[in-house]
C-alpha atoms as a PDB file:
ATOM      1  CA  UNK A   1      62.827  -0.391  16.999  1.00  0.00           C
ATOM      2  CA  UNK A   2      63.560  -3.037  19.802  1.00  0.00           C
ATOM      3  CA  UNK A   3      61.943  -1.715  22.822  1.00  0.00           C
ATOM      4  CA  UNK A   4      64.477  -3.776  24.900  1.00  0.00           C
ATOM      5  CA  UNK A   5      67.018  -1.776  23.330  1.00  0.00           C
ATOM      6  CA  UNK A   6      68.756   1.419  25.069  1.00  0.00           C
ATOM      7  CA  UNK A   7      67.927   4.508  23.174  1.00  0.00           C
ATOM      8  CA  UNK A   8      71.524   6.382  22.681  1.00  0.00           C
ATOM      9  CA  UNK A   9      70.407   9.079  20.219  1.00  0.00           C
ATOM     10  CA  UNK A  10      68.835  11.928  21.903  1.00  0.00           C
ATOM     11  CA  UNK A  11      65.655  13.924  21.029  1.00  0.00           C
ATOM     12  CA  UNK A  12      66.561  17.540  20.349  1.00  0.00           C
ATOM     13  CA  UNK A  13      65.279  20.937  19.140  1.00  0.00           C
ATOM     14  CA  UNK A  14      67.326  19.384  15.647  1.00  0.00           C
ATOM     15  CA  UNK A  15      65.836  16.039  15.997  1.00  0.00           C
ATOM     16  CA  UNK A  16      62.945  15.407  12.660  1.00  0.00           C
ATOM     17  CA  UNK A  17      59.914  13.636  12.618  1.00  0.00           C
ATOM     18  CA  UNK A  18      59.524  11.357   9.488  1.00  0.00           C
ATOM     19  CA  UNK A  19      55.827   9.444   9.049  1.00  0.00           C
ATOM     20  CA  UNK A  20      55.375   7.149   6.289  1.00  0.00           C
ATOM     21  CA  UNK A  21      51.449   6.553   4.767  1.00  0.00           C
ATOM     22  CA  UNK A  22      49.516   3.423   4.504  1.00  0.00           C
ATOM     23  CA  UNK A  23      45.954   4.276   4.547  1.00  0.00           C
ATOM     24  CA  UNK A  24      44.601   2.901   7.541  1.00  0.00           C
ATOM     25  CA  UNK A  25      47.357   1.072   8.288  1.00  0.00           C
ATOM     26  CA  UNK A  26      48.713   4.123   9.292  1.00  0.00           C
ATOM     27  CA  UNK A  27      46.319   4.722  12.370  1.00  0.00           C
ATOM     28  CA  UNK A  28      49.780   2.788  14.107  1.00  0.00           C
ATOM     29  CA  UNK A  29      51.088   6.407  13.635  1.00  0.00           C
ATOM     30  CA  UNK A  30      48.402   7.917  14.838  1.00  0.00           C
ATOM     31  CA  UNK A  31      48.785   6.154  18.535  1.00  0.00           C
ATOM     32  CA  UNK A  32      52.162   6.911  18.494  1.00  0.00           C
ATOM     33  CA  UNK A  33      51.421  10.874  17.873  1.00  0.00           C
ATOM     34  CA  UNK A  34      48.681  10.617  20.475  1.00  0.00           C
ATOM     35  CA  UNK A  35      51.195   9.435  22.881  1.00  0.00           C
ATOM     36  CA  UNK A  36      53.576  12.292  21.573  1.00  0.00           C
ATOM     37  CA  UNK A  37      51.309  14.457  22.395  1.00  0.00           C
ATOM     38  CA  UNK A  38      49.624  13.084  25.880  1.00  0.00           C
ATOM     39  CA  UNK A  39      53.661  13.426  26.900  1.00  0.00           C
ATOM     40  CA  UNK A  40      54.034  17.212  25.620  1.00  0.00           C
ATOM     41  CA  UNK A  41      56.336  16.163  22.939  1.00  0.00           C
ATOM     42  CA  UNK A  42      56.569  18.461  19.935  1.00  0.00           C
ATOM     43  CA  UNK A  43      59.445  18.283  17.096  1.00  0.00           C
ATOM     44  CA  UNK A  44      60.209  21.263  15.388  1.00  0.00           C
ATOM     45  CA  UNK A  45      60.224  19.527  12.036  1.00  0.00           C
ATOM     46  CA  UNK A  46      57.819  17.023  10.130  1.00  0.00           C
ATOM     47  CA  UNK A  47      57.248  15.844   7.515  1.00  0.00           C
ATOM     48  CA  UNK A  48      54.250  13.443   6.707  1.00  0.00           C
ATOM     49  CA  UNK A  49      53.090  11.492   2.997  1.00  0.00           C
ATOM     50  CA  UNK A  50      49.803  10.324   2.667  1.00  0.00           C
ATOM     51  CA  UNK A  51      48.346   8.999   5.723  1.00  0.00           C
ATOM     52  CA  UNK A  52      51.392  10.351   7.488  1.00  0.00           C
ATOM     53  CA  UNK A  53      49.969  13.673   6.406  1.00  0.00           C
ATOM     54  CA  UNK A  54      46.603  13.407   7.377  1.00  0.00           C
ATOM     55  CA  UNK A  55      47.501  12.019  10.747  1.00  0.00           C
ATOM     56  CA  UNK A  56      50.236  14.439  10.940  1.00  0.00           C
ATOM     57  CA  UNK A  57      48.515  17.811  10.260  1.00  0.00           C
ATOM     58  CA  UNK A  58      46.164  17.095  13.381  1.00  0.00           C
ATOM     59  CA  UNK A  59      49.484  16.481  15.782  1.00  0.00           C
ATOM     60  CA  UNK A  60      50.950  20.107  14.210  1.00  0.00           C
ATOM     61  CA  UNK A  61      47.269  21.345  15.188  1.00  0.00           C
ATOM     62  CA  UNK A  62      47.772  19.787  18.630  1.00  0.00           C
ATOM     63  CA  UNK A  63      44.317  18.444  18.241  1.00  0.00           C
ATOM     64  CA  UNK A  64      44.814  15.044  20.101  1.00  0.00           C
ATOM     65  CA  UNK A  65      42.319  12.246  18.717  1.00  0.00           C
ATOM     66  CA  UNK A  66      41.181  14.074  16.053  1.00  0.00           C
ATOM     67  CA  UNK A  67      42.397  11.630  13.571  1.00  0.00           C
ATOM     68  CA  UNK A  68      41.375   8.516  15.736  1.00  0.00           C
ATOM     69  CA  UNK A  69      38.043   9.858  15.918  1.00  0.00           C
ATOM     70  CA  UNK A  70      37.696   9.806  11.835  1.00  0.00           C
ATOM     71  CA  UNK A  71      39.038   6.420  11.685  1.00  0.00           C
ATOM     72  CA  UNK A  72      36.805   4.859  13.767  1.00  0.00           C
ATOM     73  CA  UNK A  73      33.631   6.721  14.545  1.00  0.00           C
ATOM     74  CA  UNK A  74      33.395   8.767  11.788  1.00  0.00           C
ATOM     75  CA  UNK A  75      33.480   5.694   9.739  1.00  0.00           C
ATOM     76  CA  UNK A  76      30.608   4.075  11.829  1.00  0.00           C
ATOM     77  CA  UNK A  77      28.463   6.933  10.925  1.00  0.00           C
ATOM     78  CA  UNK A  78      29.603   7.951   7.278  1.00  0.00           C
ATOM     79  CA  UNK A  79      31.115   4.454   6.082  1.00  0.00           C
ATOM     80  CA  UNK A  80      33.439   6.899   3.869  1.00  0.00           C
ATOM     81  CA  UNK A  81      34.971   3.572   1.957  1.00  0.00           C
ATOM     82  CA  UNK A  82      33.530   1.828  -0.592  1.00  0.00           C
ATOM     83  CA  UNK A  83      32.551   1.236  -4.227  1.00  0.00           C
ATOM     84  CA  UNK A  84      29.570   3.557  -3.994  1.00  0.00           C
ATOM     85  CA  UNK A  85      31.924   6.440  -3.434  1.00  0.00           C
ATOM     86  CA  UNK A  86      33.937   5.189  -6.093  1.00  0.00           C
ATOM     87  CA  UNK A  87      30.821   5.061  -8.956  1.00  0.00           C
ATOM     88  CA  UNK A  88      29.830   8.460  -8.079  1.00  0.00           C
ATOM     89  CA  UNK A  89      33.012   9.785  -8.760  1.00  0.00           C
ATOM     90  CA  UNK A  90      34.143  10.527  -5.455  1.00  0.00           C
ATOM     91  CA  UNK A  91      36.843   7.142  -5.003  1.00  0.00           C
ATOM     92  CA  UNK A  92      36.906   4.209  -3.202  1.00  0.00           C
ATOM     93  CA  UNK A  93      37.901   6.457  -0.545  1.00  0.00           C
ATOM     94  CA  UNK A  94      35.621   9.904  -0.263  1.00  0.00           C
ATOM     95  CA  UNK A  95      37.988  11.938  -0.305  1.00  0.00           C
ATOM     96  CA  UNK A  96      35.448  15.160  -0.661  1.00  0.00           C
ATOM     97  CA  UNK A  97      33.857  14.068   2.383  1.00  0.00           C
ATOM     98  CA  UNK A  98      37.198  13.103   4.364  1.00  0.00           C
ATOM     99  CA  UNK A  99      39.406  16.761   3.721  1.00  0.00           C
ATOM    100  CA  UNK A 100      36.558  19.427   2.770  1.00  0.00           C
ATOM    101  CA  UNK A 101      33.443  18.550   5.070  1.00  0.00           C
ATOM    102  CA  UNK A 102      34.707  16.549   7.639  1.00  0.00           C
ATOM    103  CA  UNK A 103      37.110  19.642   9.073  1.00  0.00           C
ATOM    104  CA  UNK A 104      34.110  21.894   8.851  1.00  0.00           C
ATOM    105  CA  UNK A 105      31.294  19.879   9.919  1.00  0.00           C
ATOM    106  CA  UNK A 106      32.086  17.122  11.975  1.00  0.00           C
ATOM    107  CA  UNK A 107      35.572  17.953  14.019  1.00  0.00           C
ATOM    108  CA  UNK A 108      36.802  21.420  12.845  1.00  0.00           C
ATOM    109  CA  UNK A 109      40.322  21.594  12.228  1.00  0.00           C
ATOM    110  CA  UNK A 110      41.891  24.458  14.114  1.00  0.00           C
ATOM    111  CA  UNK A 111      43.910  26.733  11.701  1.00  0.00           C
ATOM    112  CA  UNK A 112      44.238  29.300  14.174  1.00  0.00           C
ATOM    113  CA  UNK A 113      46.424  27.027  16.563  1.00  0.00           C
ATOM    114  CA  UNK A 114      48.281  25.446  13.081  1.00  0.00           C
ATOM    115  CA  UNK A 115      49.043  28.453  11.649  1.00  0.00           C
ATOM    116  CA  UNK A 116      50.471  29.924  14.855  1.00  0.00           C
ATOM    117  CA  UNK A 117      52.685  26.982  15.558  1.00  0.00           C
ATOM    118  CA  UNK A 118      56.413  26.906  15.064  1.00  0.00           C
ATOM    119  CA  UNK A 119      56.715  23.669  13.861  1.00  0.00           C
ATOM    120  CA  UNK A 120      57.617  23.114  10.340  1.00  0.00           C
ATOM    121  CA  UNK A 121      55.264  20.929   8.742  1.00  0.00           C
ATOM    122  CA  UNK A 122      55.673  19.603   5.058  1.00  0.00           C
ATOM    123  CA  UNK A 123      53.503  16.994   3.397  1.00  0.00           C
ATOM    124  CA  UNK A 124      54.193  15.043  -0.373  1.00  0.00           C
ATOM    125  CA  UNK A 125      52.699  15.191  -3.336  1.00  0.00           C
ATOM    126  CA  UNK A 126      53.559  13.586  -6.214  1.00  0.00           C
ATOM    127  CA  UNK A 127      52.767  15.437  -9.474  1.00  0.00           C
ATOM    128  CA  UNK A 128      51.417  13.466 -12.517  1.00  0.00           C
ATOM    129  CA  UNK A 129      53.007  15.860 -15.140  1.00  0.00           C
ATOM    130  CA  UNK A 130      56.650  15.210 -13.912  1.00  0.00           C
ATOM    131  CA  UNK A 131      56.603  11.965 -12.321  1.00  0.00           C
ATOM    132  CA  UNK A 132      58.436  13.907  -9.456  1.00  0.00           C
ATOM    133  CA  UNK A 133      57.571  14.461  -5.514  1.00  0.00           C
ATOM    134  CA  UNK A 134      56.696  18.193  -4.580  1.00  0.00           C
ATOM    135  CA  UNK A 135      57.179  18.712  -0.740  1.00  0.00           C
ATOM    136  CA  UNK A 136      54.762  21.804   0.609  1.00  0.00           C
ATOM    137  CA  UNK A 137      54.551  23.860   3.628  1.00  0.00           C
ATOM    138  CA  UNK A 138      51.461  26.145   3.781  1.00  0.00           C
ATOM    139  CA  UNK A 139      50.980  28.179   6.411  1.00  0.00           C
ATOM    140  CA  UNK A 140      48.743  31.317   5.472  1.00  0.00           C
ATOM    141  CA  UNK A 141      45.978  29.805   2.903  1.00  0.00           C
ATOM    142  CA  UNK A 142      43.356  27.082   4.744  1.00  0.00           C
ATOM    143  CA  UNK A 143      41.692  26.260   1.413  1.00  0.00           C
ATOM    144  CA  UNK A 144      45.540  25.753   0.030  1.00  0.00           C
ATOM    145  CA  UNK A 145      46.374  23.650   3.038  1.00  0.00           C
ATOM    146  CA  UNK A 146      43.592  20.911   2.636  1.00  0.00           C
ATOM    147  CA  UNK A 147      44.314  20.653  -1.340  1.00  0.00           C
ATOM    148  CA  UNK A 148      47.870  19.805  -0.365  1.00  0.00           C
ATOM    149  CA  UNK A 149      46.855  17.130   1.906  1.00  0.00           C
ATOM    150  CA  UNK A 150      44.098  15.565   0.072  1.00  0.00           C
ATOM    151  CA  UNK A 151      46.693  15.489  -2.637  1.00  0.00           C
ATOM    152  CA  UNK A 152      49.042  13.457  -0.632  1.00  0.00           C
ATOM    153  CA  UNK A 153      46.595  11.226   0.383  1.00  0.00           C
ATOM    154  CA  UNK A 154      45.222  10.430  -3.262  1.00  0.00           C
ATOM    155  CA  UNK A 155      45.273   6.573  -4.086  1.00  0.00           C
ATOM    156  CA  UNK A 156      46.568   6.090  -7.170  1.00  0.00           C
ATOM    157  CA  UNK A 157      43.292   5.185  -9.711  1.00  0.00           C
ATOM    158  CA  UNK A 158      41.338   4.221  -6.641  1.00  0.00           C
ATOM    159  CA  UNK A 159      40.458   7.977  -6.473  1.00  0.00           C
ATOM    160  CA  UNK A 160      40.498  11.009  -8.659  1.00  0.00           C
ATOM    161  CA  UNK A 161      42.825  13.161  -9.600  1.00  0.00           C
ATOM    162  CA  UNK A 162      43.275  16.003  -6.897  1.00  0.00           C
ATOM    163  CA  UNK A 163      44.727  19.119  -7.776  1.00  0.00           C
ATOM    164  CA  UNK A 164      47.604  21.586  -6.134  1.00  0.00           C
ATOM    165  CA  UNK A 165      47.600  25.217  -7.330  1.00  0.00           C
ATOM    166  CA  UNK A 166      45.993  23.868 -10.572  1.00  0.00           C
ATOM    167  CA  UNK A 167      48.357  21.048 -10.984  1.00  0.00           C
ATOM    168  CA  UNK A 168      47.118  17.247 -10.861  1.00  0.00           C
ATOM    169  CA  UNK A 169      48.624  15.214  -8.399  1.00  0.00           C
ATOM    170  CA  UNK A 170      48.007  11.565  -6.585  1.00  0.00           C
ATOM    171  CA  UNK A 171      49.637  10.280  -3.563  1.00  0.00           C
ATOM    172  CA  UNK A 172      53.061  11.250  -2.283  1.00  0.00           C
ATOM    173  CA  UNK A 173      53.997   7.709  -1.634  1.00  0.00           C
ATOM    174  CA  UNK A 174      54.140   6.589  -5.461  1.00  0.00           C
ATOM    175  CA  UNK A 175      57.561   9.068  -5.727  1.00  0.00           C
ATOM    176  CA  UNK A 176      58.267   9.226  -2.215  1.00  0.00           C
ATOM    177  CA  UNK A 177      57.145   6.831   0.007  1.00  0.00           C
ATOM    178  CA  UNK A 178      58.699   7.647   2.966  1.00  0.00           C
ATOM    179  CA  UNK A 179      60.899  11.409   2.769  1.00  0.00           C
ATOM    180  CA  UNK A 180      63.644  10.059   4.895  1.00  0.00           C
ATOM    181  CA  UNK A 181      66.192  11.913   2.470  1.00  0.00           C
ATOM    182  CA  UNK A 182      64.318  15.214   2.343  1.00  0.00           C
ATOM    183  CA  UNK A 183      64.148  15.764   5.870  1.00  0.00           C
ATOM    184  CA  UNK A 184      68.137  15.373   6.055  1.00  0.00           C
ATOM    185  CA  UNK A 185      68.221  17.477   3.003  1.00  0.00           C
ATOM    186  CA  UNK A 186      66.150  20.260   5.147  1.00  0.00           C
ATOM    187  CA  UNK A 187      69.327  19.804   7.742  1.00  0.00           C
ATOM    188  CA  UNK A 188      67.602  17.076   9.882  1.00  0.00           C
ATOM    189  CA  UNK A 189      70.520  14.439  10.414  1.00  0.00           C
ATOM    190  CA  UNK A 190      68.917  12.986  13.629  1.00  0.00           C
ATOM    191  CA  UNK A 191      65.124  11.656  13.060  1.00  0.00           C
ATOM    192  CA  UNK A 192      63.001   9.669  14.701  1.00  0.00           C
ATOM    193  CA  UNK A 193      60.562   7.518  11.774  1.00  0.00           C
ATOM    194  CA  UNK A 194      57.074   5.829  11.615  1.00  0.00           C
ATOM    195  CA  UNK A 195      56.643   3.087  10.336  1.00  0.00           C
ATOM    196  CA  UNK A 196      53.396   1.294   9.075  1.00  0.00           C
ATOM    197  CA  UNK A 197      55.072  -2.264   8.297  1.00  0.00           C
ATOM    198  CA  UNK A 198      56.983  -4.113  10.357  1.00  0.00           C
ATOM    199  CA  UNK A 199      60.957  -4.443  10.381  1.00  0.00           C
ATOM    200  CA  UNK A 200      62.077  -6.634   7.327  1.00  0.00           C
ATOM    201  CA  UNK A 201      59.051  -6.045   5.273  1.00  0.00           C
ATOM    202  CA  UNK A 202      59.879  -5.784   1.827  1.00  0.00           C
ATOM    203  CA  UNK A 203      57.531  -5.205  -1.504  1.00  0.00           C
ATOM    204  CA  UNK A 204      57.323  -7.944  -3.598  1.00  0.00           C
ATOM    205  CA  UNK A 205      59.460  -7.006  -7.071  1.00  0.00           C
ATOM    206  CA  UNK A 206      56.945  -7.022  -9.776  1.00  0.00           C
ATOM    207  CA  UNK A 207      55.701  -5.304 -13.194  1.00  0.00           C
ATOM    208  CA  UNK A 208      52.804  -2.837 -12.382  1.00  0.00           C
ATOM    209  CA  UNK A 209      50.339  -3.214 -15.073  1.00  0.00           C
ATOM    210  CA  UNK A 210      47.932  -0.545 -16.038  1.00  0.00           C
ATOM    211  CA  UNK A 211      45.156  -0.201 -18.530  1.00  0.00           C
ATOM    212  CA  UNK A 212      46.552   2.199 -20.986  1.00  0.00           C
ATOM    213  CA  UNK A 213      43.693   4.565 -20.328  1.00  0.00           C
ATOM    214  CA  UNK A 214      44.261   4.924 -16.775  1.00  0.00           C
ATOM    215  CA  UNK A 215      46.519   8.122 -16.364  1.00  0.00           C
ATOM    216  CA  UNK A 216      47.198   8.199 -20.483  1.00  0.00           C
ATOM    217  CA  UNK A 217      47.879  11.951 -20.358  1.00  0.00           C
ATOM    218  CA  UNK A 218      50.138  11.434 -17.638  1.00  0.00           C
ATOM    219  CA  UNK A 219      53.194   9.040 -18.654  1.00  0.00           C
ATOM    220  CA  UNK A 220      55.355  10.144 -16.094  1.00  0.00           C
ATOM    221  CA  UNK A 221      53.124   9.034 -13.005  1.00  0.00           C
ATOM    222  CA  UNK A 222      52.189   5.536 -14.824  1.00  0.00           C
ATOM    223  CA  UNK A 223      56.011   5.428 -14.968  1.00  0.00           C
ATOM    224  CA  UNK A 224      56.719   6.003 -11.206  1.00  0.00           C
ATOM    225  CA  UNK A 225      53.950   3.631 -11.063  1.00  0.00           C
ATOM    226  CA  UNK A 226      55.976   0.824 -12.051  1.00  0.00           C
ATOM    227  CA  UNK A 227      59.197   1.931 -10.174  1.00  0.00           C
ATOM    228  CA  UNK A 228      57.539   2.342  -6.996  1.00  0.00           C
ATOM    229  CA  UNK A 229      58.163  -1.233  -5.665  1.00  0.00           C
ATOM    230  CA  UNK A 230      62.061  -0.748  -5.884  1.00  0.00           C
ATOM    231  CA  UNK A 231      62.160   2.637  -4.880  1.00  0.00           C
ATOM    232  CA  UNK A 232      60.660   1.547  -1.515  1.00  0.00           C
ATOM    233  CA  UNK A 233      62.699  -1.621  -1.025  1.00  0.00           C
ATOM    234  CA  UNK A 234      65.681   0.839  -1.472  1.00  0.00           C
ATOM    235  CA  UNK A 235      64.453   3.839   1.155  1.00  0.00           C
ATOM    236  CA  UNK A 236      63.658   0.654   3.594  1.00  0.00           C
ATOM    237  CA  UNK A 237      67.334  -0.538   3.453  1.00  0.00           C
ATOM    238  CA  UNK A 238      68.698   3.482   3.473  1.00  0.00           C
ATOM    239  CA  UNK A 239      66.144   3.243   6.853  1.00  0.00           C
ATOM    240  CA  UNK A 240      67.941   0.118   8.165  1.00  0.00           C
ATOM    241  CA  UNK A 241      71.430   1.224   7.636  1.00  0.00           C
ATOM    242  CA  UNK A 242      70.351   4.774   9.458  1.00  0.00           C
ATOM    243  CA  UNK A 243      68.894   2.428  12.508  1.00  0.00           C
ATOM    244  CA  UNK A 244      72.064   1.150  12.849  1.00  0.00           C
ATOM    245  CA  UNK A 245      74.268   3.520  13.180  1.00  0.00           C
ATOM    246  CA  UNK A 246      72.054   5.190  15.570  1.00  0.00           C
ATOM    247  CA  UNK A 247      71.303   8.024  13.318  1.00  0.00           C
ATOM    248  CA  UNK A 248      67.667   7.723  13.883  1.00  0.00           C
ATOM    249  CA  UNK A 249      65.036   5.936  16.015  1.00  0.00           C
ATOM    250  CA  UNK A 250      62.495   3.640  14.243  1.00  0.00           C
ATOM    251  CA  UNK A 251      59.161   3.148  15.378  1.00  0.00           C
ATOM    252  CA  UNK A 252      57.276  -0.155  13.498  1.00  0.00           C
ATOM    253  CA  UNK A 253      54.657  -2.201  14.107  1.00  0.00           C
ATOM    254  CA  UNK A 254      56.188  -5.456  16.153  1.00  0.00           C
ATOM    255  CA  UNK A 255      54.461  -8.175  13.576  1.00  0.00           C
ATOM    256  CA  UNK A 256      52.928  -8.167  10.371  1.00  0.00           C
ATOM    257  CA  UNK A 257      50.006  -6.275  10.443  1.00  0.00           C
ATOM    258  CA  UNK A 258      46.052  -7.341   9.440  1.00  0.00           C
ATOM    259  CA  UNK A 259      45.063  -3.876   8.905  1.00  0.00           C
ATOM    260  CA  UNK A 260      44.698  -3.424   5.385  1.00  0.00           C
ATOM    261  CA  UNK A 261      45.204   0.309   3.365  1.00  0.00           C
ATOM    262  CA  UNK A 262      41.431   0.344   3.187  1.00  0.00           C
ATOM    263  CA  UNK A 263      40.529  -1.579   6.510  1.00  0.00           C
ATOM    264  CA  UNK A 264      36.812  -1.097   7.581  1.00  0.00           C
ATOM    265  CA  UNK A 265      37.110  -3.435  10.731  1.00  0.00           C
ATOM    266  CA  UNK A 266      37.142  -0.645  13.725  1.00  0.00           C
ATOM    267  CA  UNK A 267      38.123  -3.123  16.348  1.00  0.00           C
ATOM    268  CA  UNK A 268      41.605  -4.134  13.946  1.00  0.00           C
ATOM    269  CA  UNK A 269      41.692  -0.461  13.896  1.00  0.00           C
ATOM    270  CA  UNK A 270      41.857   0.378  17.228  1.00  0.00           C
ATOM    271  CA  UNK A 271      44.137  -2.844  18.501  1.00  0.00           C
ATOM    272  CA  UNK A 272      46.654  -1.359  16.107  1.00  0.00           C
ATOM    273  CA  UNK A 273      46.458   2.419  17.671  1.00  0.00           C
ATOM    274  CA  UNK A 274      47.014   0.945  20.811  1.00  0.00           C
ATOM    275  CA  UNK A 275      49.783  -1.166  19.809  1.00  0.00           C
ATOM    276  CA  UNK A 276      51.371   2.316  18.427  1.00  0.00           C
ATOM    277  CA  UNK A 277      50.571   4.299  21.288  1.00  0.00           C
ATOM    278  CA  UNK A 278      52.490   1.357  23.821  1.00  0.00           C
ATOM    279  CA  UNK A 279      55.406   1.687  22.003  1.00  0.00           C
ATOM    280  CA  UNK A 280      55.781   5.011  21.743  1.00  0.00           C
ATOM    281  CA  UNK A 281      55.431   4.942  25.846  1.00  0.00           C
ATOM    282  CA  UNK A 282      58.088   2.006  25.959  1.00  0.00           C
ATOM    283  CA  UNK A 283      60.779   4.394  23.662  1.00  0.00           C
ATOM    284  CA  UNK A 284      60.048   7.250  25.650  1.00  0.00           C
ATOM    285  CA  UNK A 285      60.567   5.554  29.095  1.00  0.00           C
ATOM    286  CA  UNK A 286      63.705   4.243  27.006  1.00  0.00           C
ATOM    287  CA  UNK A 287      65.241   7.608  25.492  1.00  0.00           C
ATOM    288  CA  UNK A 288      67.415   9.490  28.028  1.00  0.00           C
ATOM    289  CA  UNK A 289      66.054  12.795  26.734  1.00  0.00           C
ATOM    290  CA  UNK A 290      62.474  14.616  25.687  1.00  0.00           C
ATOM    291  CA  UNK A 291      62.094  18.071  23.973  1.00  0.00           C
END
């Protein structure tokens, strides 16, 4: 989005909320919900992959900085990334340590004030025996809830397996990288979408090579592996075409960003939460209408 640019589409009680992953790349989305939220700004419909899950499930929560606080100093106490996680079988990432003792021990997730919320919140999966995204909404079950998102936050062979209902799963971004099209299909045709890469980023087309004993018993993920390049060139241009015809807002970083997907560098961190936090207060001051 071009904060320079008037704002036409109005934010409504039909208007979606759409937040792409990218690791910590994604604490941009996280500013931009902290802003959401510092301006009483709640959509009645999101729906988060990956990081945009994890980040997302604390705004349905209305738990402001909760997410900020274990992407910076949770990480200066716990330095939750690394290969030592990764050789003691917990991934690069620590994913135990992130989704089942983190929201108990260190900043309890409120499931009372989730649960009793009206917002719809659904978070992606993808499942390794079909190759296919699963979208979830959970709203009874806390054990249920935190499987689905540490599920959709699951690197791809940087961490293990997780496991929905007794069904392996990875990352919703490597079969749906960002659900633009599900949210519409849920009867969203007005959405406002986060962004983690700025506007005319585009994947490099290449072959993704795997050892064949990573993911052998599950061909159909190696598969999406491989396709997941184009598939998010292709959502990207649906995105653009959308922008255009004022059929949804897009919020992006402004430049290419030097936060990487596993960025350990709190003060890159933080400049980038700010940056998404500003413009989230420029569209705002910019859009003639709030919920």
């Amino acid at each position: 989005m071009s904060v320079n640019k008037r704002i036409d589409m109005e934010i409504d009680n039909h208007t979606g909320l759409v937040l792409e992953g990218g690791g910590l790349r994604a604490v941009f989305t996280v500013g931009v919900l902290d802003c959401f939220m510092d301006n009483h700004l709640w959509f009645p419909y999101t729906i988060g992959v990956s990081a945009g899950a994890s980040s997302g499930i604390s705004y349905a929560s209305k738990q402001r900085g909760r997410t900020l606080y274990s992407d910076t100093e949770l990480f200066k106490e716990y330095n939750y990334i690394g290969w030592k996680h990764f050789f003691n079988g917990r991934g690069y990432i620590d994913m135990h340590f992130l989704f089942y003792i983190y929201p108990e021990k260190y900043y309890p997730f409120d499931y009372d004030a989730y649960f009793k919320s009206p917002m719809r919140f659904v978070m992606v999966t993808s499942n390794c025996l079909t190759g296919k995204a699963e979208y979830y909404e959970e709203k009874k079950d806390p054990q249920r809830l935190i499987d689905i998102c540490c599920a959709s936050c699951t690197l791809p062979v940087l961490c293990p397996v997780a496991h929905v209902d007794g069904i392996p799963m990875v990352d919703g971004g490597v079969c749906d990288a960002i659900p633009i099209q599900h949210a519409i299909d849920d009867g969203f045709h007005q959405n406002v979408i986060i962004l983690t890469r700025n506007k005319g980023y585009r994947k490099t087309e290449k072959d993704f090579w795997l050892p064949p004993f990573i993911y052998r018993k599950y061909p159909a993920i190696r598969e999406q592996l491989k396709l997941r390049y184009r598939h998010y060139n292709q959502v990207l241009d649906y995105i653009d075409e959308l922008e255009a015809k004022g059929e949804a807002i897009v919020l992006r970083p402004e430049r290419p960003i030097e936060v990487h997907r596993t960025e350990t560098d709190v003060k890159k961190i933080m400049a980038l939460y700010k940056e998404g936090y500003a413009l989230c207060q420029k569209m705002l001051e910019q859009t003639k209408r709030r919920l």
